[in-house]
N, C-alpha and C. Protein backbone atom coordinates (compact mmCIF):
# COMPACT_ATOMS: atom_id res chain seq x y z
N UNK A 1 10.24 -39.39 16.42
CA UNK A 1 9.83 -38.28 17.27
C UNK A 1 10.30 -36.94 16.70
N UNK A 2 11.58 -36.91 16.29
CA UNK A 2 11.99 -35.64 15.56
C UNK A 2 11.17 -35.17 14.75
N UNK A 3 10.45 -36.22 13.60
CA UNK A 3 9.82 -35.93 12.14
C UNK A 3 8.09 -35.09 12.91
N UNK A 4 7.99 -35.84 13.82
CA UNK A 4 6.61 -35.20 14.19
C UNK A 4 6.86 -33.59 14.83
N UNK A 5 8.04 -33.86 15.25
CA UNK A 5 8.26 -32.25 16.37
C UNK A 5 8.52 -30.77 15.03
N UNK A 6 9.33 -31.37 14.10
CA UNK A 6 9.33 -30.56 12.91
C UNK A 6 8.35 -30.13 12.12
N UNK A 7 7.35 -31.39 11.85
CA UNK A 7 6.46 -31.29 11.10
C UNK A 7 5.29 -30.06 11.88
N UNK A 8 5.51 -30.56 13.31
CA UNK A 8 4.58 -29.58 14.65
C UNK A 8 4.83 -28.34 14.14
N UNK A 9 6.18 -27.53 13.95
CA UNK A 9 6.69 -26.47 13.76
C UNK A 9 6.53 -25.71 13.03
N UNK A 10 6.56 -26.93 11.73
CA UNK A 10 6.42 -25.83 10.43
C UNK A 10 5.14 -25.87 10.12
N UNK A 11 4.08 -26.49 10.99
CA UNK A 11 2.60 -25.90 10.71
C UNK A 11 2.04 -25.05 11.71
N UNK A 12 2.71 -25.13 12.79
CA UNK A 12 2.60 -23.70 13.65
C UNK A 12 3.30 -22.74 12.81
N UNK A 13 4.48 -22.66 12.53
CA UNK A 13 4.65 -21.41 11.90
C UNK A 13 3.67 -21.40 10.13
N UNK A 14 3.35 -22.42 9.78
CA UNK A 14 2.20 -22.19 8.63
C UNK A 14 1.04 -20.84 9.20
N UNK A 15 0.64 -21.48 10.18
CA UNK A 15 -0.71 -20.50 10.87
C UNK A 15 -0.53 -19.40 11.07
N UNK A 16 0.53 -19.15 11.82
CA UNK A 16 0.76 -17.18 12.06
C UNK A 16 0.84 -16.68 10.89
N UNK A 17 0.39 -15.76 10.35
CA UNK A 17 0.32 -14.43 9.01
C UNK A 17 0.85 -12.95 9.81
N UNK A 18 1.66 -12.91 9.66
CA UNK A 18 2.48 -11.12 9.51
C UNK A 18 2.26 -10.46 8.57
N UNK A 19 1.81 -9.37 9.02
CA UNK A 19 1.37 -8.38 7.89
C UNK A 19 2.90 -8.21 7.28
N UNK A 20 2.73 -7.62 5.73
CA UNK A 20 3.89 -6.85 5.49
C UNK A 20 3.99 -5.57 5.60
N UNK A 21 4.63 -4.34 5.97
CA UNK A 21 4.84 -3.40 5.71
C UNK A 21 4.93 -3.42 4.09
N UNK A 22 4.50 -2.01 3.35
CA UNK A 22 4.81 -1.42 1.71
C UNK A 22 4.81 -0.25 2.07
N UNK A 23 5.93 0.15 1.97
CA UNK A 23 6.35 1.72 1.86
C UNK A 23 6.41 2.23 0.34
N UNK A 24 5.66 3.14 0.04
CA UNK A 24 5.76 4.01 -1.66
C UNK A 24 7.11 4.39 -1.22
N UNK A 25 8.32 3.93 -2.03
CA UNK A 25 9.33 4.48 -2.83
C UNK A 25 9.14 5.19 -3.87
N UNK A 26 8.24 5.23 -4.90
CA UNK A 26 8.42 5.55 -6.33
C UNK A 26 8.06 6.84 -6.91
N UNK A 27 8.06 7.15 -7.81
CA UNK A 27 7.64 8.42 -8.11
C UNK A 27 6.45 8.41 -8.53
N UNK A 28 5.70 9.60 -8.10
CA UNK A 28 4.20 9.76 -8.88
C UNK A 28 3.94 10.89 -9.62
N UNK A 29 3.12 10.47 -10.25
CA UNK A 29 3.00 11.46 -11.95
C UNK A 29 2.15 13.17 -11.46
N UNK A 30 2.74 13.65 -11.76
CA UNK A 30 1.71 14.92 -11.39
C UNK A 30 0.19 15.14 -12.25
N UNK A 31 0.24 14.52 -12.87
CA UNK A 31 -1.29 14.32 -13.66
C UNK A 31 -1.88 13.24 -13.34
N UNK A 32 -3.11 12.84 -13.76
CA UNK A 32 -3.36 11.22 -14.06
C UNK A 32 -2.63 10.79 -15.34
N UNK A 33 -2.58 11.05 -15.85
CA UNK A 33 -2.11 10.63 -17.25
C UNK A 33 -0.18 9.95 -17.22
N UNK A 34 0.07 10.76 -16.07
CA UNK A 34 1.56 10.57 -15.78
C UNK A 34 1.28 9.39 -14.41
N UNK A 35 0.61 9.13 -13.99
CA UNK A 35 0.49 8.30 -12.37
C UNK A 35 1.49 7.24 -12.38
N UNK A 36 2.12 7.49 -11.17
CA UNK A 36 3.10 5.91 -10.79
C UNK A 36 2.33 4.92 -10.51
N UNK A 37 2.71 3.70 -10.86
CA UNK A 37 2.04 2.52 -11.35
C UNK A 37 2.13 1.70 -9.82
N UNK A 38 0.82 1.26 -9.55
CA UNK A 38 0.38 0.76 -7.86
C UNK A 38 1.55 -0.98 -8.02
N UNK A 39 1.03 -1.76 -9.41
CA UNK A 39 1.34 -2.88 -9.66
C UNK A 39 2.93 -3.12 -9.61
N UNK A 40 3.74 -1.56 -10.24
CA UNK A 40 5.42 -2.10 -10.30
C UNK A 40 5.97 -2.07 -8.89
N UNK A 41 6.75 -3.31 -9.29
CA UNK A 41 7.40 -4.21 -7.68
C UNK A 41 8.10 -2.59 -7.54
N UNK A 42 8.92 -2.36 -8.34
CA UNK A 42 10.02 -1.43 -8.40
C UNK A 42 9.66 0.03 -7.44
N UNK A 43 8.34 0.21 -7.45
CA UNK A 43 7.63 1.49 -6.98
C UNK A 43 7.87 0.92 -5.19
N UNK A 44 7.89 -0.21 -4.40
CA UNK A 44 8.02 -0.60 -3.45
C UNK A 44 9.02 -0.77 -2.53
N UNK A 45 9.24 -0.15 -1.85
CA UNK A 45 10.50 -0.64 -0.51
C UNK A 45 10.50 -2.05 -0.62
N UNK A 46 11.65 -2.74 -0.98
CA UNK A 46 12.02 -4.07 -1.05
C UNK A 46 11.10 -5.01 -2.28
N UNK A 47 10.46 -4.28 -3.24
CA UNK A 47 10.71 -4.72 -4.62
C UNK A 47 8.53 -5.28 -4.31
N UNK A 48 7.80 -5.51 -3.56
CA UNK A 48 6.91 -6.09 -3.44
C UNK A 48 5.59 -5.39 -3.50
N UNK A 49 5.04 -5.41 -4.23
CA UNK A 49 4.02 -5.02 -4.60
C UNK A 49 2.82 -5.18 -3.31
N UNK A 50 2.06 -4.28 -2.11
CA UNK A 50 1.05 -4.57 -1.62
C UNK A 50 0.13 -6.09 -1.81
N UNK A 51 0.11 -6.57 -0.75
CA UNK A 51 -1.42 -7.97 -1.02
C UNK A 51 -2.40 -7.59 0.33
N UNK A 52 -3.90 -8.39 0.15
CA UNK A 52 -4.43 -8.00 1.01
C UNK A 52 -3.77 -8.03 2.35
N UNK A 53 -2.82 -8.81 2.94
CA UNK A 53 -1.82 -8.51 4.52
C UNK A 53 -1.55 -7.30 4.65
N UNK A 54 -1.05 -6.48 3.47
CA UNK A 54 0.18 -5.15 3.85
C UNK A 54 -0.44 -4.08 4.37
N UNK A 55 0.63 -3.44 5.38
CA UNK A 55 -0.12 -2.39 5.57
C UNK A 55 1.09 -1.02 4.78
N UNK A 56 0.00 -0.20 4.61
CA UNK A 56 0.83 0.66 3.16
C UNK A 56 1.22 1.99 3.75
N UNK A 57 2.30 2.35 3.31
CA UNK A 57 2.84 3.33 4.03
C UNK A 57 2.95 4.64 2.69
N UNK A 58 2.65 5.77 2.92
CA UNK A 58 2.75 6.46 1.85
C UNK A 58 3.69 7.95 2.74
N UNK A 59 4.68 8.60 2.58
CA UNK A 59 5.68 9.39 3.25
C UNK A 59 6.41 10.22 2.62
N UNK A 60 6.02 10.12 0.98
CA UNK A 60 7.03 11.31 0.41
C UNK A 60 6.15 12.52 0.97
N UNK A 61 7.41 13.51 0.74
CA UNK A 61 6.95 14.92 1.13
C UNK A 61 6.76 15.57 -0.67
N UNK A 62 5.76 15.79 -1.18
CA UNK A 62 5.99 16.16 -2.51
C UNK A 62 5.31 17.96 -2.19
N UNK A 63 5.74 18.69 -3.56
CA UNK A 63 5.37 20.19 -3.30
C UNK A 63 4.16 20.46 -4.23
N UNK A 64 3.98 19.39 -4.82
CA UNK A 64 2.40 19.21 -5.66
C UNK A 64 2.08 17.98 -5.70
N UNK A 65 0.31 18.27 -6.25
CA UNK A 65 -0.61 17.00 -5.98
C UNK A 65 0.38 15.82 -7.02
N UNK A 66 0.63 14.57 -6.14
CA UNK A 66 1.04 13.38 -7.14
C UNK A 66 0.09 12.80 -7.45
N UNK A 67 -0.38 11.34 -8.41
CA UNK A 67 -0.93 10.85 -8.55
C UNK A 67 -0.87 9.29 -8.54
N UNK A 68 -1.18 7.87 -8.04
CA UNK A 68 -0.87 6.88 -7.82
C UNK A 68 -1.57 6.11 -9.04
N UNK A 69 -1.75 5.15 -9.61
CA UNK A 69 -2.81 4.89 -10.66
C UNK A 69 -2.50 2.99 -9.95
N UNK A 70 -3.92 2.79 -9.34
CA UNK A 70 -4.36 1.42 -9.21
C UNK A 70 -4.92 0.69 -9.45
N UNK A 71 -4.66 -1.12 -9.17
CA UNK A 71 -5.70 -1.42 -10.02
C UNK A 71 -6.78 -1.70 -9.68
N UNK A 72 -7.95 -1.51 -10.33
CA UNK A 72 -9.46 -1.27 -10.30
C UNK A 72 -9.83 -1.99 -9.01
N UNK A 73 -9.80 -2.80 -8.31
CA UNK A 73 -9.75 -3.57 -7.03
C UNK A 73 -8.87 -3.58 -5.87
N UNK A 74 -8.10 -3.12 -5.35
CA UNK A 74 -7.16 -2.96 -4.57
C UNK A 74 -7.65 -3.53 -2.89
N UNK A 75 -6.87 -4.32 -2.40
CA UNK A 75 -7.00 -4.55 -0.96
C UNK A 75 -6.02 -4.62 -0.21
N UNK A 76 -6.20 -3.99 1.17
CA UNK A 76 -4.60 -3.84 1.66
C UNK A 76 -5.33 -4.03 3.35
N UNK A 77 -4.70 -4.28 4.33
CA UNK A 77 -4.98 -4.09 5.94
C UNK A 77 -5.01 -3.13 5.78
N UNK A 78 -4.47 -2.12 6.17
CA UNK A 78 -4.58 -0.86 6.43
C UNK A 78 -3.37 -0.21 5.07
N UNK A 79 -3.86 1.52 5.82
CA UNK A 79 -3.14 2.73 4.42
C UNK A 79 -3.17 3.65 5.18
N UNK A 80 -1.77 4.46 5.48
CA UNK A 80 -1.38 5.74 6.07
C UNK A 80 -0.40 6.00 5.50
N UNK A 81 -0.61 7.65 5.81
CA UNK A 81 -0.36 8.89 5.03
C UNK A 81 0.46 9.82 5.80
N UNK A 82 1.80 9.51 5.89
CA UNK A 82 2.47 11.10 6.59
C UNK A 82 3.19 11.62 5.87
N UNK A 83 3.23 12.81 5.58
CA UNK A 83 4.34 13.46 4.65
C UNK A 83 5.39 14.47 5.64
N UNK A 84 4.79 14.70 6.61
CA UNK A 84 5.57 15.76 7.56
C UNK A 84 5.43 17.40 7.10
N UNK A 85 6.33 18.07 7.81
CA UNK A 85 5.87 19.41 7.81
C UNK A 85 6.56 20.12 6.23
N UNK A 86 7.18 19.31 5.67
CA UNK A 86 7.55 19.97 4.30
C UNK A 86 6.86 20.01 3.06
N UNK A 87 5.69 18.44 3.57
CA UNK A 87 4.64 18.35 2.27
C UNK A 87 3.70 19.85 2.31
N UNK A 88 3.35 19.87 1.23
CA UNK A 88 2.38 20.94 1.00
C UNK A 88 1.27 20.38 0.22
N UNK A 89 1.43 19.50 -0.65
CA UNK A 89 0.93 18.32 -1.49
C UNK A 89 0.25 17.02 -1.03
N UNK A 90 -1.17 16.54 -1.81
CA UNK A 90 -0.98 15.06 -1.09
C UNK A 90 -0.97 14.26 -1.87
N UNK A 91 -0.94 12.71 -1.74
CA UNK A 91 -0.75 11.88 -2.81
C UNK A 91 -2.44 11.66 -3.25
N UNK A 92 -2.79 11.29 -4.63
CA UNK A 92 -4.26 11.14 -5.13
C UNK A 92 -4.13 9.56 -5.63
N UNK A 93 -5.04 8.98 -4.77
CA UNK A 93 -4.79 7.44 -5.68
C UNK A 93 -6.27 7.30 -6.81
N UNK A 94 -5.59 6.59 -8.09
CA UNK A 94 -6.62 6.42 -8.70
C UNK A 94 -6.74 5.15 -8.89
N UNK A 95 -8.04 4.70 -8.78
CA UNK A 95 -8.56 3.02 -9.30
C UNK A 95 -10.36 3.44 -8.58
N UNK A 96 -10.70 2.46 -8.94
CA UNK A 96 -12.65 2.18 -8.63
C UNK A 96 -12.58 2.07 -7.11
N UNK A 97 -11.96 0.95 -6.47
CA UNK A 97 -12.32 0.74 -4.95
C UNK A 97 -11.23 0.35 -4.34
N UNK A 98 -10.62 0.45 -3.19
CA UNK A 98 -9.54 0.21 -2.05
C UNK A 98 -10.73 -0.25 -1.07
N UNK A 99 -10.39 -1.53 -0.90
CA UNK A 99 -10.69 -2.09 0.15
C UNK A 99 -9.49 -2.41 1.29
N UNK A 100 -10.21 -1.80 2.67
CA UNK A 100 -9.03 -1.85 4.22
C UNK A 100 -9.80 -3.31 4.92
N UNK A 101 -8.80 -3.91 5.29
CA UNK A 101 -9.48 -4.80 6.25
C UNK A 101 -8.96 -4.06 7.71
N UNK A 102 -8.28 -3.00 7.65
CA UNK A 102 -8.47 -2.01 9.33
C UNK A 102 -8.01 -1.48 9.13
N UNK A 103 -7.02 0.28 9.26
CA UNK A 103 -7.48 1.52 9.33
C UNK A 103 -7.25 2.06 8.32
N UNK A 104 -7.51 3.09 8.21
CA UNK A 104 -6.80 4.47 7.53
C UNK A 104 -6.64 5.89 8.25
N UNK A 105 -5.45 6.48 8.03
CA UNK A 105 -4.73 7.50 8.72
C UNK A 105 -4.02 8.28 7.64
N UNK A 106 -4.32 9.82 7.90
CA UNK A 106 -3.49 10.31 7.24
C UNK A 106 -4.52 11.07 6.22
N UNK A 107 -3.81 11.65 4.77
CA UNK A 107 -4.65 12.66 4.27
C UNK A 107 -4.84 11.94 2.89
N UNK A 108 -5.38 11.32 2.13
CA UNK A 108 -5.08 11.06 0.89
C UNK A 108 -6.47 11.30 -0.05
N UNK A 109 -6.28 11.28 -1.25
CA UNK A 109 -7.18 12.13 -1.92
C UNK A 109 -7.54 10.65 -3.25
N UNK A 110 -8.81 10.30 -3.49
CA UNK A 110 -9.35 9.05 -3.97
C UNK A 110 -10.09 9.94 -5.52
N UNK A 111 -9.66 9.70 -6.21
CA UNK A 111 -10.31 10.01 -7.98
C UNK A 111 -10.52 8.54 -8.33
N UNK A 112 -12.14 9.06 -8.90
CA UNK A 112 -12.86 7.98 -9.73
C UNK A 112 -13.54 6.82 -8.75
N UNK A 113 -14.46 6.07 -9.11
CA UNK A 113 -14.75 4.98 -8.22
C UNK A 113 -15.43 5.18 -6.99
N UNK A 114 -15.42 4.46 -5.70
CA UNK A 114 -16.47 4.25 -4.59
C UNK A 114 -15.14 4.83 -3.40
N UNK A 115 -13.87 4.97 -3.86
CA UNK A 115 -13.16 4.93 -2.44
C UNK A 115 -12.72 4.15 -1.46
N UNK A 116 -12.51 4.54 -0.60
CA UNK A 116 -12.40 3.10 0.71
C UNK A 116 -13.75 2.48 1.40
N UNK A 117 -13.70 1.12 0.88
CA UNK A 117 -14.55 0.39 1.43
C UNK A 117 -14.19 -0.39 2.31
């Protein structure tokens, strides 16, 4: 009876999916040519690179346009944008397409490609 009540458990908890939070830690390039890299873990609050679950948090306050450089396919739940009242700047992501499976908020600026689909 135990083996079945466990086994119950850990495939109920199999089924639930939690999004992750990804907060941009990293720095971004003020050119394209300089862009912080979408793929390094290192660019991420707690080392993890965005998957289609995350929802993406972008919050530096920068005083010029940054630039993000992604890769050519990107999918995330959602992508918001606050910098607060000190940004003057917004972040520019570059890659072909960002696909949301639900929202977007906030101000962000899309070079090259189709944008959010």
């Amino acid at each position: 009876m135990k083996r079945i009540a466990a086994f119950a458990l850990v495939a109920m908890c199999g089924l639930s999916s939690v999004a992750a939070d990804a907060i941009w830690t990293g720095t971004a390039g003020t050119s394209p040519l300089t862009a912080g890299d979408w793929t390094l873990p290192a660019n991420w609050n707690g080392g993890v690179v965005p998957s289609d679950d995350s929802i993406v948090y972008f919050t530096n306050a920068y005083t010029t346009t940054r630039y993000i450089l992604m890769p050519d396919e990107t999918s995330v739940r959602s992508i918001y944008a606050s910098y607060g009242s000190s940004a003057s700047y917004n972040t520019t992501l570059i890659g072909k397409t960002l696909f949301l499976a639900g929202d977007a908020n906030g101000t962000l600026n899309f070079k090259g490609g189709n944008g959010l689909v």
